[in-house]
Structures are given as structure tokens and as C-alpha cells.
N, C-alpha and C. Protein backbone atom coordinates (compact mmCIF):
# COMPACT_ATOMS: atom_id res chain seq x y z
N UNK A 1 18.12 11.52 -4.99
CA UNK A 1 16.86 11.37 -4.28
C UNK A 1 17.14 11.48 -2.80
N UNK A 2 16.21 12.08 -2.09
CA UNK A 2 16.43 12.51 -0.82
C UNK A 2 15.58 11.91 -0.33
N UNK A 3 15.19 10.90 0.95
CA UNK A 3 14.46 10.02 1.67
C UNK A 3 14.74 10.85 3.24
N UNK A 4 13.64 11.46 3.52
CA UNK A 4 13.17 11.99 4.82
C UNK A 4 12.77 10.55 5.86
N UNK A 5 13.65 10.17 6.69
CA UNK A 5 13.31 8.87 7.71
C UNK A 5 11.91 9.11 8.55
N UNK A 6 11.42 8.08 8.97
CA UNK A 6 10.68 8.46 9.94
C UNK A 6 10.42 7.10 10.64
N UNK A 7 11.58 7.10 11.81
CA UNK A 7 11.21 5.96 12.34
C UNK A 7 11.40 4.10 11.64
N UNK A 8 11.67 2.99 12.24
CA UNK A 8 11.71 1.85 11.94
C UNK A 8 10.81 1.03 11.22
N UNK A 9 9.36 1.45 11.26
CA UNK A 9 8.22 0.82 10.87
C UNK A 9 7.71 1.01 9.38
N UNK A 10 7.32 0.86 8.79
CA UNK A 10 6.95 1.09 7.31
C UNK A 10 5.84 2.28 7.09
N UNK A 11 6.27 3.04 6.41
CA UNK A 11 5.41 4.64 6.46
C UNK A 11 5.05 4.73 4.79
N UNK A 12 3.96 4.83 5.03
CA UNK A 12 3.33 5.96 3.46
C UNK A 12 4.46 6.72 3.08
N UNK A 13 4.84 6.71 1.76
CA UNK A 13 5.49 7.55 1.55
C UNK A 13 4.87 8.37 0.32
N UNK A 14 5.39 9.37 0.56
CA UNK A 14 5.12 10.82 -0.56
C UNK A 14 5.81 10.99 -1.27
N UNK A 15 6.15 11.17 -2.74
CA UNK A 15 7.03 11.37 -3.98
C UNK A 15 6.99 12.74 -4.30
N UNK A 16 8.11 12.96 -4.20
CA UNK A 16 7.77 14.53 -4.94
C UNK A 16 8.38 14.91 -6.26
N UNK A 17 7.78 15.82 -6.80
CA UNK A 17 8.33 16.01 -8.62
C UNK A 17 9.85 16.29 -8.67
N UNK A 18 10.72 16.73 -7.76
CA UNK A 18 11.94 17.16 -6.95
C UNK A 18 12.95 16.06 -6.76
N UNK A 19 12.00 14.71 -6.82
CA UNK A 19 13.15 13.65 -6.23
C UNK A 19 12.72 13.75 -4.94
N UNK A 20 12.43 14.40 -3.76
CA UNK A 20 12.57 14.06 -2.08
C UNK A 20 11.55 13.18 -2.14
N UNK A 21 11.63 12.23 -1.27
CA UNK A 21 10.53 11.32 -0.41
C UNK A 21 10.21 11.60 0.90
N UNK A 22 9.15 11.63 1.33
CA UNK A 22 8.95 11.52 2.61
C UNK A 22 8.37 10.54 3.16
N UNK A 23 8.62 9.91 4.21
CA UNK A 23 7.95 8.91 5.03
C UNK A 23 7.23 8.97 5.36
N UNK A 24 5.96 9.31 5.81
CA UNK A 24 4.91 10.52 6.54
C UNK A 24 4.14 9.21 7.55
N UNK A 25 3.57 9.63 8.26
CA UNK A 25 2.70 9.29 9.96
C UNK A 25 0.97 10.07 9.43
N UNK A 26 1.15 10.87 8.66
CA UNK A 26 -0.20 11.35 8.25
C UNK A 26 -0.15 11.86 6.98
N UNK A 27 -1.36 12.48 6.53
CA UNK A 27 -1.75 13.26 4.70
C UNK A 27 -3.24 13.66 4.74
N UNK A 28 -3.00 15.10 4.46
CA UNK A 28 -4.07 15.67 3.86
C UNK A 28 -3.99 16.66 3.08
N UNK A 29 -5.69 16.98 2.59
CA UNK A 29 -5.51 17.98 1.16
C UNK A 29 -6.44 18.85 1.95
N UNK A 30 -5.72 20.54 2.14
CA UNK A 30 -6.92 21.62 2.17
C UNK A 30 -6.42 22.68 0.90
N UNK A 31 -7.66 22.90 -0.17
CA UNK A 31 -7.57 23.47 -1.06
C UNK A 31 -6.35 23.03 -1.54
N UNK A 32 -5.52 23.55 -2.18
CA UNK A 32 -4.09 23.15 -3.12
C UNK A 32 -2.94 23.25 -2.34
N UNK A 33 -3.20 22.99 -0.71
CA UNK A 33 -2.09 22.96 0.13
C UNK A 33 -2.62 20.92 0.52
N UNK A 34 -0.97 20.29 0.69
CA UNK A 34 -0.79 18.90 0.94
C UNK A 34 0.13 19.02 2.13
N UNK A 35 -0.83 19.19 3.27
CA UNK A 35 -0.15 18.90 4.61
C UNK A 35 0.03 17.44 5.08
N UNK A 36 1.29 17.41 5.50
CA UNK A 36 1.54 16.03 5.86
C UNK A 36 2.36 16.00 7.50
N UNK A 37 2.66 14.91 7.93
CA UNK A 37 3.53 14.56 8.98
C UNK A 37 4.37 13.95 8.79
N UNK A 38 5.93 14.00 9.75
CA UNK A 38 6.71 12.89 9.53
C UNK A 38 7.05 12.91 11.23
N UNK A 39 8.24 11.87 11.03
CA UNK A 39 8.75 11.78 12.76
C UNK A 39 10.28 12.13 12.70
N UNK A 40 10.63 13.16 13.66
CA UNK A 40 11.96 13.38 13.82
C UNK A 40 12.87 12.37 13.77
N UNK A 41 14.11 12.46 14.07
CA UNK A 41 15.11 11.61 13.93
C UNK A 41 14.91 10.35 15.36
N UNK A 42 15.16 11.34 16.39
CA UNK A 42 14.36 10.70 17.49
C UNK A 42 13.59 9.18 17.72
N UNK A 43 12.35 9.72 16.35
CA UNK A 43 11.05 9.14 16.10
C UNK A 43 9.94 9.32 17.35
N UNK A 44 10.68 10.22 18.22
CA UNK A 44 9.22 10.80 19.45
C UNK A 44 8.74 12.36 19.08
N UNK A 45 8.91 12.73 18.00
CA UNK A 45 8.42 14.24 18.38
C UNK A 45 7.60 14.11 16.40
N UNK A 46 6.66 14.55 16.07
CA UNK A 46 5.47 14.58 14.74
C UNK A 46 6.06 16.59 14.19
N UNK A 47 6.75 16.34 13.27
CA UNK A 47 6.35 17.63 12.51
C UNK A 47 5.84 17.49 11.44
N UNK A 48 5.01 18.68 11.47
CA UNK A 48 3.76 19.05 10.06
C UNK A 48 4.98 20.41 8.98
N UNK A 49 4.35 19.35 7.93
CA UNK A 49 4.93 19.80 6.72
C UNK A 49 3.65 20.51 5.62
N UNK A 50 3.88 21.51 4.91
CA UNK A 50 2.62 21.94 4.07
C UNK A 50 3.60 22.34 2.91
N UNK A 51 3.26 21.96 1.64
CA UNK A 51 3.53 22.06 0.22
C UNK A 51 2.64 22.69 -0.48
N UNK A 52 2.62 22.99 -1.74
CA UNK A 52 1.73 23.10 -2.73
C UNK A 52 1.08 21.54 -3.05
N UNK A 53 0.03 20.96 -3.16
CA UNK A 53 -0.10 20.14 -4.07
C UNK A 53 0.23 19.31 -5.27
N UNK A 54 0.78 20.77 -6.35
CA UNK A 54 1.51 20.31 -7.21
C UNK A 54 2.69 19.65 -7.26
N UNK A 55 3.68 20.06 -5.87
CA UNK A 55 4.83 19.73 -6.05
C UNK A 55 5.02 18.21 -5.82
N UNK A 56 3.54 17.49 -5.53
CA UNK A 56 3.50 15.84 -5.02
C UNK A 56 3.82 15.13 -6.65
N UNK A 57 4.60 13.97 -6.82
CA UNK A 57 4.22 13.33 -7.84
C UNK A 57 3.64 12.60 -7.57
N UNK A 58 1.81 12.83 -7.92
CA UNK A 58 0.86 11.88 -7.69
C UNK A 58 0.89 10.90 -8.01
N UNK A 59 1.32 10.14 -9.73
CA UNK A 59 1.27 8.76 -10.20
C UNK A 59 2.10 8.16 -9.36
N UNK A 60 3.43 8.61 -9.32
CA UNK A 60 4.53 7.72 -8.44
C UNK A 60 4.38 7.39 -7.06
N UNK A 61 3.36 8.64 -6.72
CA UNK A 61 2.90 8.33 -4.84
C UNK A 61 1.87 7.25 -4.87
N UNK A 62 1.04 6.98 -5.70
CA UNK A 62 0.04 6.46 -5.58
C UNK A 62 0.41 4.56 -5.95
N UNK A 63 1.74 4.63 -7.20
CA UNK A 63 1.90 3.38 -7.78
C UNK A 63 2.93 2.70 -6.89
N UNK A 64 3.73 3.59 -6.09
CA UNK A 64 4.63 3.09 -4.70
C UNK A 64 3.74 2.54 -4.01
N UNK A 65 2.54 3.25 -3.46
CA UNK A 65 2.06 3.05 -2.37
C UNK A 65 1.27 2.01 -2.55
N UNK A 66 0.81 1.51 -4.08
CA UNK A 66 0.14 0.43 -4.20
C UNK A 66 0.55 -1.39 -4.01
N UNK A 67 1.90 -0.62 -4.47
CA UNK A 67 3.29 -2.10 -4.63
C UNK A 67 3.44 -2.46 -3.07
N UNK A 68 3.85 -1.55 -2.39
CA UNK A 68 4.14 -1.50 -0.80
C UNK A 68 2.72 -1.85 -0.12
N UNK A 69 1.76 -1.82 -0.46
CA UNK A 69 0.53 -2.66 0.16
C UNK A 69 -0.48 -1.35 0.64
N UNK A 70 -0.07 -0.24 0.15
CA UNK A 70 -0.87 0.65 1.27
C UNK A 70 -1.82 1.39 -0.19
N UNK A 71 -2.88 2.11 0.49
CA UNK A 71 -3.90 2.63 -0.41
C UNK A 71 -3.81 4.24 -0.38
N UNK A 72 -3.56 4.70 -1.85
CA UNK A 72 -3.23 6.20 -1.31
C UNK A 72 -4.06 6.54 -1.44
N UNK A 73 -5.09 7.57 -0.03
CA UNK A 73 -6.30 8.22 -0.23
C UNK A 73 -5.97 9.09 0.12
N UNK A 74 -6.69 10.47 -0.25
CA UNK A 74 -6.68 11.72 0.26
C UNK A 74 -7.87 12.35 1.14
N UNK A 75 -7.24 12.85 2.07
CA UNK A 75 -8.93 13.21 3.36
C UNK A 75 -8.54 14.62 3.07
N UNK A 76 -9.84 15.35 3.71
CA UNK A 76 -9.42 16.86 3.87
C UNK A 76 -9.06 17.07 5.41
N UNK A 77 -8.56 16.48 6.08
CA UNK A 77 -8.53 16.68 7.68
C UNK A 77 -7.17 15.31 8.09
N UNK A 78 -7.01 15.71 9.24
CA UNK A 78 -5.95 14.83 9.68
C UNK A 78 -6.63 13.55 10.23
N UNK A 79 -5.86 12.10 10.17
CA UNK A 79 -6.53 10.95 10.62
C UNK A 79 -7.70 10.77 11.60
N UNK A 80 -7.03 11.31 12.83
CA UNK A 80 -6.98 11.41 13.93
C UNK A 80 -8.73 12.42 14.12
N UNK A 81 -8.56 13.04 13.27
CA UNK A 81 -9.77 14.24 13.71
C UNK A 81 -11.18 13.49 12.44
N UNK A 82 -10.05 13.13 11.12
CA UNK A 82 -11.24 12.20 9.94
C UNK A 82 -12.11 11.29 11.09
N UNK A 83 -11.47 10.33 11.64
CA UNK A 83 -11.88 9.49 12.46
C UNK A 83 -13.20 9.62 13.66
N UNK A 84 -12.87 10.73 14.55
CA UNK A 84 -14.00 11.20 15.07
C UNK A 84 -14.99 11.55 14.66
N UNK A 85 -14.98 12.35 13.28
CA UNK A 85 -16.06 13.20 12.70
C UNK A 85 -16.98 12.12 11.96
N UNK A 86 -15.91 11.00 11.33
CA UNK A 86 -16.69 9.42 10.38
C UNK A 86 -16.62 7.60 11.01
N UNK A 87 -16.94 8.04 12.25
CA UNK A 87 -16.38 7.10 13.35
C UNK A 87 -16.56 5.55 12.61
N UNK A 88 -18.06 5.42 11.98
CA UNK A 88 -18.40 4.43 11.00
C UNK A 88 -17.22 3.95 9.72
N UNK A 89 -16.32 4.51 9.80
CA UNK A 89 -14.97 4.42 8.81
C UNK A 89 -13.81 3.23 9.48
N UNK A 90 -14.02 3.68 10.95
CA UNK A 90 -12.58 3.28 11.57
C UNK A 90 -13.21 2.02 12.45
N UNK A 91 -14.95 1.57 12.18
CA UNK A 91 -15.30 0.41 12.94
C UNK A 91 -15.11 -0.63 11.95
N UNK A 92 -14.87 -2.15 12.73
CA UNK A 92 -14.69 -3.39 11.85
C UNK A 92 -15.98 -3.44 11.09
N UNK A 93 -15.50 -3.53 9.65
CA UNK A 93 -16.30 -3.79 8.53
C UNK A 93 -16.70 -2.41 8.09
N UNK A 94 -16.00 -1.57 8.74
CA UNK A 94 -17.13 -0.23 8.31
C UNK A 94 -16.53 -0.07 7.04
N UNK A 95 -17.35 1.11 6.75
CA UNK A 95 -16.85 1.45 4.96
C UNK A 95 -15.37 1.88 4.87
N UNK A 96 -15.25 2.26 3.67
CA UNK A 96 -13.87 2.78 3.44
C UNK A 96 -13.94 4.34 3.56
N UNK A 97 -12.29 5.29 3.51
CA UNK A 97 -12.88 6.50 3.54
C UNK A 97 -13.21 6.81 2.12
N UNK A 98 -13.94 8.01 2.26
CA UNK A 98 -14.08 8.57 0.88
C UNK A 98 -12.67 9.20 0.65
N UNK A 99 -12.46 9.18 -0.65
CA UNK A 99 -11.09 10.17 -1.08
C UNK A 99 -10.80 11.46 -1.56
N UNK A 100 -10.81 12.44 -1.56
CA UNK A 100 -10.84 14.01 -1.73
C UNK A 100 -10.19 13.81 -3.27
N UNK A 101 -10.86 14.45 -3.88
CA UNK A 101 -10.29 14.92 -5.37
C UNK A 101 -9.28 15.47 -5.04
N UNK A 102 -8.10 15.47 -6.18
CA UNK A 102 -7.20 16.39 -6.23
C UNK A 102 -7.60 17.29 -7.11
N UNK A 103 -6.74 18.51 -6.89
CA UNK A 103 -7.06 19.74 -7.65
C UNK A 103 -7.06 19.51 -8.98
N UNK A 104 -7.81 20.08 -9.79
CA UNK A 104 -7.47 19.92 -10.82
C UNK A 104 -8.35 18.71 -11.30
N UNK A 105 -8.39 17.91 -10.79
CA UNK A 105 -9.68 16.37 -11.50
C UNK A 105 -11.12 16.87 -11.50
């Protein structure tokens, strides 16, 4: 198993059918491409990563990410830009995001 670092702090991580993990800083789904982010070695510089979809192992990304405290959702857009466009998402109490189907559901 291969674990891609990213930085000291606790990161979402991504499972892949392959064995690699990634740490990622971001996640999204356009059509059957799963673009993500991680942080260099550094931890000051963000590179974007793009896969197939398929190659994610969804159950294992989703049942990690549940144990580790975090909620795996899927947006079609990056945080940063979700946020502006659903500002009502990222205010206290606001809703949750919606989650993008994966291909195939």
C-alpha cells in the first residue's frame, strides 16, 4: 500500500482499487473523471490529480472516512468554488451539501 502524505493535519483520504491512498485537501466528480488535491512534500504548494472514477475504491473510501470522523460526499466542483455558488451550505446551521451520484448509481 502506497500512502501519498499531505502535510501534518488529518486529510480525507481516497482508497484506490490499486492499494495507493491519498491524503487529499479537496474531491470532486466531473462525469467519470475524480479530480482531487493533495499537498506536496513541502505541504505549501496543492497539486490536482484526475483519475477515472472507477479506479476509487468507493466502499473502503467511504467506510475509512466514516471511522476517521469525516463524511464522504461528492460535489461536482471544487470546495472553494461549491461554496460561493451554495453560500447557504458553508453558513452556521446551514444545510448540508448535496452529494453527486456516482457513475453508475
Amino acid at each position: 500500500m502506497y500512502i501519498a502524505e499531505g502535510g501534518g493535519r488529518e486529510l480525507p483520504q481516497l482508497y484506490l482499487k490499486d492499494g495507493t491512498v491519498y491524503n487529499v485537501t479537496d474531491y470532486w466528480l466531473v462525469s467519470d473523471q475524480l479530480h482531487f488535491t493533495t499537498l506536496d512534500e513541502s505541504g505549501t504548494k496543492w497539486n490536482e490529480h484526475t483519475i477515472e472514477f472507477s479506479q476509487l475504491d468507493l466502499e473502503k473510501t467511504t467506510d475509512v472516512s466514516k471511522q476517521r470522523g469525516f463524511n464522504f460526499l461528492l460535489r461536482d466542483e471544487p470546495l472553494g468554488k461549491y461554496l460561493q455558488d451554495h453560500p447557504e451550505v458553508g453558513a452556521p446551521g446551514g444545510a448540508p451539501p448535496p452529494s453527486v451520484k456516482p457513475p453508475g448509481s
